[in-house]
PDB file of N, CA and C in Angstrom:
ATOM      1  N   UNK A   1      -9.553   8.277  -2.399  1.00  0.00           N
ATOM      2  CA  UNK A   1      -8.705   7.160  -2.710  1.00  0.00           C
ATOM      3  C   UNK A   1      -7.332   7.382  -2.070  1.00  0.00           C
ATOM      4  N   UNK A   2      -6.896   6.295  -1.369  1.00  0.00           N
ATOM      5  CA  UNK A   2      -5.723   6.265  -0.563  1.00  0.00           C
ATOM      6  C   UNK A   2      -4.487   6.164  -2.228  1.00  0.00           C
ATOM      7  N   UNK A   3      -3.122   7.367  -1.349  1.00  0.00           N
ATOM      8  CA  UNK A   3      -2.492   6.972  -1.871  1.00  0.00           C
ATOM      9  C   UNK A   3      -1.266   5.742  -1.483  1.00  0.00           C
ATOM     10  N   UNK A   4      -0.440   5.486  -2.419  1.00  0.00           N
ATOM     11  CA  UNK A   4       0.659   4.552  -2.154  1.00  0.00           C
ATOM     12  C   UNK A   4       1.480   4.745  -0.772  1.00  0.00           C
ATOM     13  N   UNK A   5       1.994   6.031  -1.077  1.00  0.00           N
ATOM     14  CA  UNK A   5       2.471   6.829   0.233  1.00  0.00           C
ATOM     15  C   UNK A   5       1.966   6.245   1.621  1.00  0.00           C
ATOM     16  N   UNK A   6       0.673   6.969   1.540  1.00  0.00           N
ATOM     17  CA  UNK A   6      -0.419   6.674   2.559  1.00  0.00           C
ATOM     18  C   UNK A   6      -0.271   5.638   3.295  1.00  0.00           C
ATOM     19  N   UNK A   7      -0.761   4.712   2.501  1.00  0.00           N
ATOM     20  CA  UNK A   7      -0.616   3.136   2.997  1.00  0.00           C
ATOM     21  C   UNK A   7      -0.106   2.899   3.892  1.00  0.00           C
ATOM     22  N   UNK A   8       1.858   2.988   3.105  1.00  0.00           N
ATOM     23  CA  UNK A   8       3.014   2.541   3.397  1.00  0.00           C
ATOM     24  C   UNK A   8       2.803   3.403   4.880  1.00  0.00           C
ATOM     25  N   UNK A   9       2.670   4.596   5.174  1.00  0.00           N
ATOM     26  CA  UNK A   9       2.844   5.398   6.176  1.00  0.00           C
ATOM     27  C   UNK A   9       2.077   4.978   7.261  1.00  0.00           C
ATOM     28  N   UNK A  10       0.812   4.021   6.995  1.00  0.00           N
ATOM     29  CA  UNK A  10      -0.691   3.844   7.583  1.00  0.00           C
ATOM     30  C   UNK A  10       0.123   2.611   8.588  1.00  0.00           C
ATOM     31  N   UNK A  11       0.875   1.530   7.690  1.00  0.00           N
ATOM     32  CA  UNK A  11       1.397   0.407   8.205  1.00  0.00           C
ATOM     33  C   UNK A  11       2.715   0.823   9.208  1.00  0.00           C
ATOM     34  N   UNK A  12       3.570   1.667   8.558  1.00  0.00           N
ATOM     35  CA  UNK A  12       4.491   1.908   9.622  1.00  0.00           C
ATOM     36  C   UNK A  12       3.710   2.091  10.981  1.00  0.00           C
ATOM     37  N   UNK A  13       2.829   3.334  11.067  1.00  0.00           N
ATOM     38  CA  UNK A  13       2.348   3.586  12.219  1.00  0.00           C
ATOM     39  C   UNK A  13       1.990   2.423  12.762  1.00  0.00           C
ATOM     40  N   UNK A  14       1.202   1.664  12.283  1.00  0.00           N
ATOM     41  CA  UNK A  14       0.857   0.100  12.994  1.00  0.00           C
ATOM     42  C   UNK A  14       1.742  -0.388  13.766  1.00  0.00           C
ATOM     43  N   UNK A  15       2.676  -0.540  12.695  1.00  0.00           N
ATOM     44  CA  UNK A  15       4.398  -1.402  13.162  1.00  0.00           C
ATOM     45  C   UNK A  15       4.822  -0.799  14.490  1.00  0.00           C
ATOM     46  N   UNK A  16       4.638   0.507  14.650  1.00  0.00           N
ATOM     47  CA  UNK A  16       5.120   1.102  15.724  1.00  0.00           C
ATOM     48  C   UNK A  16       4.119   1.349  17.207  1.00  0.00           C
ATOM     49  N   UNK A  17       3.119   0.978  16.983  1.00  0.00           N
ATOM     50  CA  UNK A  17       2.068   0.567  17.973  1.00  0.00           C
ATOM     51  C   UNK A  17       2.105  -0.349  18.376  1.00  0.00           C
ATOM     52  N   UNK A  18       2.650  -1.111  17.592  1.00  0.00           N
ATOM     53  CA  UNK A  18       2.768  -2.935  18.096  1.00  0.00           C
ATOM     54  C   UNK A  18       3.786  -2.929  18.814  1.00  0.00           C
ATOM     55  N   UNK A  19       4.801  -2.211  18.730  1.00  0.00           N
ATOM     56  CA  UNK A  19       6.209  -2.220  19.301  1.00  0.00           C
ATOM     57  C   UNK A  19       5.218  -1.805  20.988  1.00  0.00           C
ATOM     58  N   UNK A  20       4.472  -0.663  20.991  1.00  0.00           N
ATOM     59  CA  UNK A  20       4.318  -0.292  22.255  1.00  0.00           C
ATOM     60  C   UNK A  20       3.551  -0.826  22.777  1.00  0.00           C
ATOM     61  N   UNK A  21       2.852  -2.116  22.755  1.00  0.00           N
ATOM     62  CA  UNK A  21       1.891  -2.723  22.919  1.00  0.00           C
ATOM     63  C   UNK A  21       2.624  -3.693  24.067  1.00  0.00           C
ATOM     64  N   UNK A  22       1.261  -4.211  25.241  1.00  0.00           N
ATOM     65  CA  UNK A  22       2.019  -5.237  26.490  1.00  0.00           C
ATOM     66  C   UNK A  22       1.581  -6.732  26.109  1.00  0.00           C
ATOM     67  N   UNK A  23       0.495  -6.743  25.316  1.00  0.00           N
ATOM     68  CA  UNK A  23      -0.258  -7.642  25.102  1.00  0.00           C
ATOM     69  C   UNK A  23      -0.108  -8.346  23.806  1.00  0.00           C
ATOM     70  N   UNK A  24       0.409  -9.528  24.087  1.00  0.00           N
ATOM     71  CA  UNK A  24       0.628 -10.000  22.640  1.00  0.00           C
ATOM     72  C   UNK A  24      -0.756 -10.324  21.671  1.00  0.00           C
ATOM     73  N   UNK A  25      -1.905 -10.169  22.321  1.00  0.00           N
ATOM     74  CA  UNK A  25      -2.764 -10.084  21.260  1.00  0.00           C
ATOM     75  C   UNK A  25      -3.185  -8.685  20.814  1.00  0.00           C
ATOM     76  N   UNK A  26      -2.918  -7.688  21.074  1.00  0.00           N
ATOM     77  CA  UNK A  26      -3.016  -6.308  20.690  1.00  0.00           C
ATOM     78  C   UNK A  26      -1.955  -6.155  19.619  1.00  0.00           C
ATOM     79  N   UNK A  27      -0.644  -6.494  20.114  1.00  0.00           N
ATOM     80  CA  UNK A  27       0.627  -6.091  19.288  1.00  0.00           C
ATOM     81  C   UNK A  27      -0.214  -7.396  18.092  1.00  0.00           C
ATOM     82  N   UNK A  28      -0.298  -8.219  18.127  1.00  0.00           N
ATOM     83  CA  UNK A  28      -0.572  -9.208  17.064  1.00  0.00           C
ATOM     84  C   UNK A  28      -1.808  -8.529  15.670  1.00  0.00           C
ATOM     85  N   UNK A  29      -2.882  -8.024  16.752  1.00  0.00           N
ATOM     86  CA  UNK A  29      -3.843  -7.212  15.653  1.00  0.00           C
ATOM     87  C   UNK A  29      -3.058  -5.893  14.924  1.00  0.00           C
ATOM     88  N   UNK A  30      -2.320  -5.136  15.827  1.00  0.00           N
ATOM     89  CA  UNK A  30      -1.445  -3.927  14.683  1.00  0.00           C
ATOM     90  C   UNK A  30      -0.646  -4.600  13.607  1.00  0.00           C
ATOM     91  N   UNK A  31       0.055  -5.335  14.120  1.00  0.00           N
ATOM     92  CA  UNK A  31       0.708  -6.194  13.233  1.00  0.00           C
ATOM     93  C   UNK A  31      -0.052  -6.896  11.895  1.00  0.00           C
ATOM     94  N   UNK A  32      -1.243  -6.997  11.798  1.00  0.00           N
ATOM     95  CA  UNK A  32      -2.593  -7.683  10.694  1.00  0.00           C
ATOM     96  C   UNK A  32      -2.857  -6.408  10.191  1.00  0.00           C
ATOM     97  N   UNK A  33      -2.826  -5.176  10.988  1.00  0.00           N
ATOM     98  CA  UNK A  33      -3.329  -3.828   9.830  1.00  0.00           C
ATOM     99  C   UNK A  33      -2.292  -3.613   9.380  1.00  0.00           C
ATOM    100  N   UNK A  34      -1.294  -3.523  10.068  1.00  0.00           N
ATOM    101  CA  UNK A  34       0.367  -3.347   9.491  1.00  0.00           C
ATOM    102  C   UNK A  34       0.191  -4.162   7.566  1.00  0.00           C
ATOM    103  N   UNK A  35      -0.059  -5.289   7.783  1.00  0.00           N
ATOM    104  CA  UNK A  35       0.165  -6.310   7.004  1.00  0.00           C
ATOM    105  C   UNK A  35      -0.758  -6.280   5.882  1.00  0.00           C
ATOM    106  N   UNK A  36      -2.119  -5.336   5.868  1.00  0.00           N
ATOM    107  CA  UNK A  36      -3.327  -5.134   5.467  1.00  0.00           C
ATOM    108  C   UNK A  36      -2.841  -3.912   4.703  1.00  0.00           C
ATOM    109  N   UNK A  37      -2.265  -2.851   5.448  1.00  0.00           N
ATOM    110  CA  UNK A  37      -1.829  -1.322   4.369  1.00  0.00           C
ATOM    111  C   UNK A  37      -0.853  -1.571   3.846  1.00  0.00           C
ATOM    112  N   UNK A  38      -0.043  -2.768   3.625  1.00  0.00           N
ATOM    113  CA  UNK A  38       0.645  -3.516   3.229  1.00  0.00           C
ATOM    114  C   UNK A  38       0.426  -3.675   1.550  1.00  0.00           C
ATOM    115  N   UNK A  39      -0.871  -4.631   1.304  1.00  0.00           N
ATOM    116  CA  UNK A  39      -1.168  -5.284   0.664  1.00  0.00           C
ATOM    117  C   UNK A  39      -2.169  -4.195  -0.465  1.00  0.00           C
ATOM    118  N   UNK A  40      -2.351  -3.270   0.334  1.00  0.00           N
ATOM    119  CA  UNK A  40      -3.182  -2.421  -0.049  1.00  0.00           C
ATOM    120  C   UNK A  40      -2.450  -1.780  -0.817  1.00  0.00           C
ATOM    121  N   UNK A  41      -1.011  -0.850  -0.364  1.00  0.00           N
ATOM    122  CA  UNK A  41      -0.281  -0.548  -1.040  1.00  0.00           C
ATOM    123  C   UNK A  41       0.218  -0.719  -2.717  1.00  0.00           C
ATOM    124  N   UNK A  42       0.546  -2.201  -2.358  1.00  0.00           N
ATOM    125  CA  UNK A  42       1.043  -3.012  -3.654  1.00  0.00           C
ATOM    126  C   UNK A  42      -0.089  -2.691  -4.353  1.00  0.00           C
ATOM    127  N   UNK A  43      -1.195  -3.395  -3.992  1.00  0.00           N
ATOM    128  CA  UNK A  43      -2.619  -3.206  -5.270  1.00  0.00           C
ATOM    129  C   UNK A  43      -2.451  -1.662  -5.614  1.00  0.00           C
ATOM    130  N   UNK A  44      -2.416  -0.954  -5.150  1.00  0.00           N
ATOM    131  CA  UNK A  44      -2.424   0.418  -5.630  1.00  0.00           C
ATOM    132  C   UNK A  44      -1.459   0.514  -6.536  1.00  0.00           C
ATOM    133  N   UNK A  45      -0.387   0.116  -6.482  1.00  0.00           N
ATOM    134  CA  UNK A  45       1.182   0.537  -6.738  1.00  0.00           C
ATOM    135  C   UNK A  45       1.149  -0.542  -8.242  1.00  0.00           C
ATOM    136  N   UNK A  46       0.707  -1.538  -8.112  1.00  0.00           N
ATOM    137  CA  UNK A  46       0.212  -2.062  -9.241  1.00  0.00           C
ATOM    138  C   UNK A  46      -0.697  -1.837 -10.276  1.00  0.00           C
ATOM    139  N   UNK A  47      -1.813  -1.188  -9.572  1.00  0.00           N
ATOM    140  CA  UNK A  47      -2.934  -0.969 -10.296  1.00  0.00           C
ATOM    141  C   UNK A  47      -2.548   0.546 -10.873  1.00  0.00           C
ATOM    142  N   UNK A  48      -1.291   1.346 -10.832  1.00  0.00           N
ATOM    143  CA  UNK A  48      -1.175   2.603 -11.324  1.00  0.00           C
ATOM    144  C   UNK A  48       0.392   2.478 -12.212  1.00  0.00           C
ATOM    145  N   UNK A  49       1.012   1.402 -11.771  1.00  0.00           N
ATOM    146  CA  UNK A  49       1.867   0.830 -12.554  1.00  0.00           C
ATOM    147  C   UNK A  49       0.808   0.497 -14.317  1.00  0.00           C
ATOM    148  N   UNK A  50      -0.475  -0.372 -13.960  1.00  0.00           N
ATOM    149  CA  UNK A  50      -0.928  -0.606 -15.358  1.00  0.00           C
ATOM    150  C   UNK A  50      -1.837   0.274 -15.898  1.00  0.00           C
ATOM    151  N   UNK A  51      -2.210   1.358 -15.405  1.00  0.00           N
ATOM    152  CA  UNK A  51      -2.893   2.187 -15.568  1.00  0.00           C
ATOM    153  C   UNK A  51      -1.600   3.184 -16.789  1.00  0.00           C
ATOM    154  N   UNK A  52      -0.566   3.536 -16.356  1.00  0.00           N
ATOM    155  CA  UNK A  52       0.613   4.189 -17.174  1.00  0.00           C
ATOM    156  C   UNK A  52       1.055   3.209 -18.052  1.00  0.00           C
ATOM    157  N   UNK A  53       0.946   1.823 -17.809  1.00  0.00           N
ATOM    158  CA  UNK A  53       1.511   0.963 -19.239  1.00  0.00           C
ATOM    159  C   UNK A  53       0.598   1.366 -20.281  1.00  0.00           C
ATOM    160  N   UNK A  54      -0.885   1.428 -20.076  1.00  0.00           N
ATOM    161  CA  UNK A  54      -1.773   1.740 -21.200  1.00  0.00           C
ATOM    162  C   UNK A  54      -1.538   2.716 -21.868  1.00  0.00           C
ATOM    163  N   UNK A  55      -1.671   3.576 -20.525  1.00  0.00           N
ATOM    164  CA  UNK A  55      -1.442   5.337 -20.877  1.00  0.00           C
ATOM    165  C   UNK A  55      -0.040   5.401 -22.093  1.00  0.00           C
ATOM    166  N   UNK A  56       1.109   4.644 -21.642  1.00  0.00           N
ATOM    167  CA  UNK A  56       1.802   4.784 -22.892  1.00  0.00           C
ATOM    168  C   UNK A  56       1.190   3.967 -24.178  1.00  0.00           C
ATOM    169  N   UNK A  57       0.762   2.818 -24.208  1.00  0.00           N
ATOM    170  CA  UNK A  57       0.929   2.075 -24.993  1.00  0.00           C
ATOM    171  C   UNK A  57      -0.214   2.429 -26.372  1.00  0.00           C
ATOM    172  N   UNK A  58      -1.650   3.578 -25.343  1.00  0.00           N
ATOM    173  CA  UNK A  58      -2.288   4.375 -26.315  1.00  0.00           C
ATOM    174  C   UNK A  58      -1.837   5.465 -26.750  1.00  0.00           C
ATOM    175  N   UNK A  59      -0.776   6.448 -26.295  1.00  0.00           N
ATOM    176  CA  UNK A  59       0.232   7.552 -26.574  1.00  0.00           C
ATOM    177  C   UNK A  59       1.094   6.974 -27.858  1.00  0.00           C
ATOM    178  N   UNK A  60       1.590   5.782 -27.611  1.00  0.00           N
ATOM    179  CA  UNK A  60       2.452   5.104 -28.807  1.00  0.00           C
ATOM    180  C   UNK A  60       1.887   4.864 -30.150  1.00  0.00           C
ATOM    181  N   UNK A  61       0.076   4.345 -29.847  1.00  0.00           N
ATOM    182  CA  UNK A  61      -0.731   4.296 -31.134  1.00  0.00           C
ATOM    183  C   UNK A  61      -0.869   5.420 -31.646  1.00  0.00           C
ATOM    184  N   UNK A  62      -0.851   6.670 -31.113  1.00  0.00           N
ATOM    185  CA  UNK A  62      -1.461   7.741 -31.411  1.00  0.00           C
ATOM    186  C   UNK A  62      -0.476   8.137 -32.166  1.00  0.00           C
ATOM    187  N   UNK A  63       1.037   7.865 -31.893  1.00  0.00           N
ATOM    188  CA  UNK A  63       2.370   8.449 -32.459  1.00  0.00           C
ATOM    189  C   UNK A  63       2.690   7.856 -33.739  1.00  0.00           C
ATOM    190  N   UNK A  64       2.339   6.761 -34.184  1.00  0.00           N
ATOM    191  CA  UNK A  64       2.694   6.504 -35.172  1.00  0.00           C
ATOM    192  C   UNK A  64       2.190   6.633 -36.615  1.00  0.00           C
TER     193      UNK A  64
END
């Protein structure tokens, strides 16, 4: 499982392939994975954001 990090790092590299690219349909496809480890990111970054809301919110039942 990819992390958040990852992603973010996966898309830069994209971003920066596209820069070196002659062909605007080459630079255009890095630019779509760019935009893809993107999106991927967030879902992750979200999906571990609610993964720790629980994690507290069953820690909190347990506390009282």
């Amino acid at each position: 499982m990819r992390t958040v990090a990852d992603c973010v790092k996966r898309a830069e590299e994209c971003r920066l392939l596209a820069t070196q690219c002659s062909k605007s349909e080459h630079w255009g496809h890095f630019l779509e994975m760019a935009e893809t480890w993107e999106l991927l990111a967030k879902q992750r970054d979200d999906k571990l954001a609610k993964t720790w809301a629980l994690a507290e919110a069953i820690a909190n039942r347990r506390t009282r």
